[in-house]
Protein backbone atom coordinates (compact mmCIF):
# COMPACT_ATOMS: atom_id res chain seq x y z
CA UNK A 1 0.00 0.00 0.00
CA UNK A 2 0.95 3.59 -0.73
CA UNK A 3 0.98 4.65 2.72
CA UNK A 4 3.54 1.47 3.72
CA UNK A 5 6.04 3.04 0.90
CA UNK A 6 5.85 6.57 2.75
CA UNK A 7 6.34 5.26 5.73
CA UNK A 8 9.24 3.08 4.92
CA UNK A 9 10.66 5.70 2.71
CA UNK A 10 9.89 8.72 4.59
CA UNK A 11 13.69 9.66 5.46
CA UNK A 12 14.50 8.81 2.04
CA UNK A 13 11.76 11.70 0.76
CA UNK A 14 12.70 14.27 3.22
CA UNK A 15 16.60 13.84 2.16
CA UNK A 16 15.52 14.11 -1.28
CA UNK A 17 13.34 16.66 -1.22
CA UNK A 18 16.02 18.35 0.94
CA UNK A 19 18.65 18.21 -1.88
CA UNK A 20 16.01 19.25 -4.51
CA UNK A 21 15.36 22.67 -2.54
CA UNK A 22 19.28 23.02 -2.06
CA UNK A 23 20.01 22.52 -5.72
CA UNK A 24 17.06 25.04 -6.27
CA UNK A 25 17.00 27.46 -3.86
CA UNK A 26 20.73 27.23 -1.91
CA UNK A 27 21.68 25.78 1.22
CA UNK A 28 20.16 28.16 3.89
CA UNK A 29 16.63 27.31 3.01
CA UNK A 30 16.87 23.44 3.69
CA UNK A 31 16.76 23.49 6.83
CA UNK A 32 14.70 22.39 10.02
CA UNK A 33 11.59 24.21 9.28
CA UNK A 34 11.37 23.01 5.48
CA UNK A 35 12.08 19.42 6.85
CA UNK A 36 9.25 19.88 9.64
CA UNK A 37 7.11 20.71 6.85
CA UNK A 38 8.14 18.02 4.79
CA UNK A 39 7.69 15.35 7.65
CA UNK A 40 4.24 16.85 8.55
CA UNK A 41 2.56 16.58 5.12
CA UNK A 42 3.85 12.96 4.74
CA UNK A 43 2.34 12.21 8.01
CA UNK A 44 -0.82 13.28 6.85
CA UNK A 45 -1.03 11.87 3.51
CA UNK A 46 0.30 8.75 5.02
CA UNK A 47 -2.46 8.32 7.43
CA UNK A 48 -5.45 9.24 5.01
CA UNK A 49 -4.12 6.69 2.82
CA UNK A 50 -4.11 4.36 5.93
CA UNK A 51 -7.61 4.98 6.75
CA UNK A 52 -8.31 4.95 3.02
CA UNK A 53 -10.62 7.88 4.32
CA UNK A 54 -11.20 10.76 1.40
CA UNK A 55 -8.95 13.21 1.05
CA UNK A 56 -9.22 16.07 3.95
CA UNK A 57 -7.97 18.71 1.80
CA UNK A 58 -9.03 21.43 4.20
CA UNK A 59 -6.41 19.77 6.71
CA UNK A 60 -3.85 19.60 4.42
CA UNK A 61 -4.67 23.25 3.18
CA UNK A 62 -4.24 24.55 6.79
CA UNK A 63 -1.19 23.27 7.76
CA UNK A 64 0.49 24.35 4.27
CA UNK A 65 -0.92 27.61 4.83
CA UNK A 66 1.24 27.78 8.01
CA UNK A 67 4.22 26.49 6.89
CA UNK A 68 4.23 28.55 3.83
CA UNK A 69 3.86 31.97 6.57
CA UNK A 70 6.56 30.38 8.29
CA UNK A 71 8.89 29.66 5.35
CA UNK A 72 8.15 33.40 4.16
CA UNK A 73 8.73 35.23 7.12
CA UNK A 74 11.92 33.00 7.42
CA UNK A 75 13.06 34.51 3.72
CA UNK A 76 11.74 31.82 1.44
CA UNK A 77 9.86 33.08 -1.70
């Protein structure tokens, strides 16, 4: 199931998506708070995919919509 593979994988994504944003963005934005993010939203999707329950996109919307604040006011575009 999908949400095994995130879960079993889930350092593997954050590392990656880690190295995407440094090749994209430079070093100083891949840090804690982006991997918080990161760790949060797999966490999610991974256990809405557990529950095979429909997709709480208003959840998901919240939570990026404080992250994203966060990143900005920490310099991120």
């Amino acid at each position: 199931m999908l949400h095994e593979f995130i879960a079993g994988n889930r350092e593997a994504i954050v590392a990656r998506t880690r190295q995407t944003v440094r090749h994209h963005q430079g070093p100083s934005l891949a840090g804690g708070d982006l991997e918080d993010g990161v760790r949060q939203f797999l966490t999610q999707l991974a256990e809405t995919l557990r529950l095979a329950a429909p997709f709480p996109g208003h959840a998901v919307a919240a939570t990026a919509v404080r992250h994203g604040a966060d990143l900005h006011r920490s310099g991120c575009s």
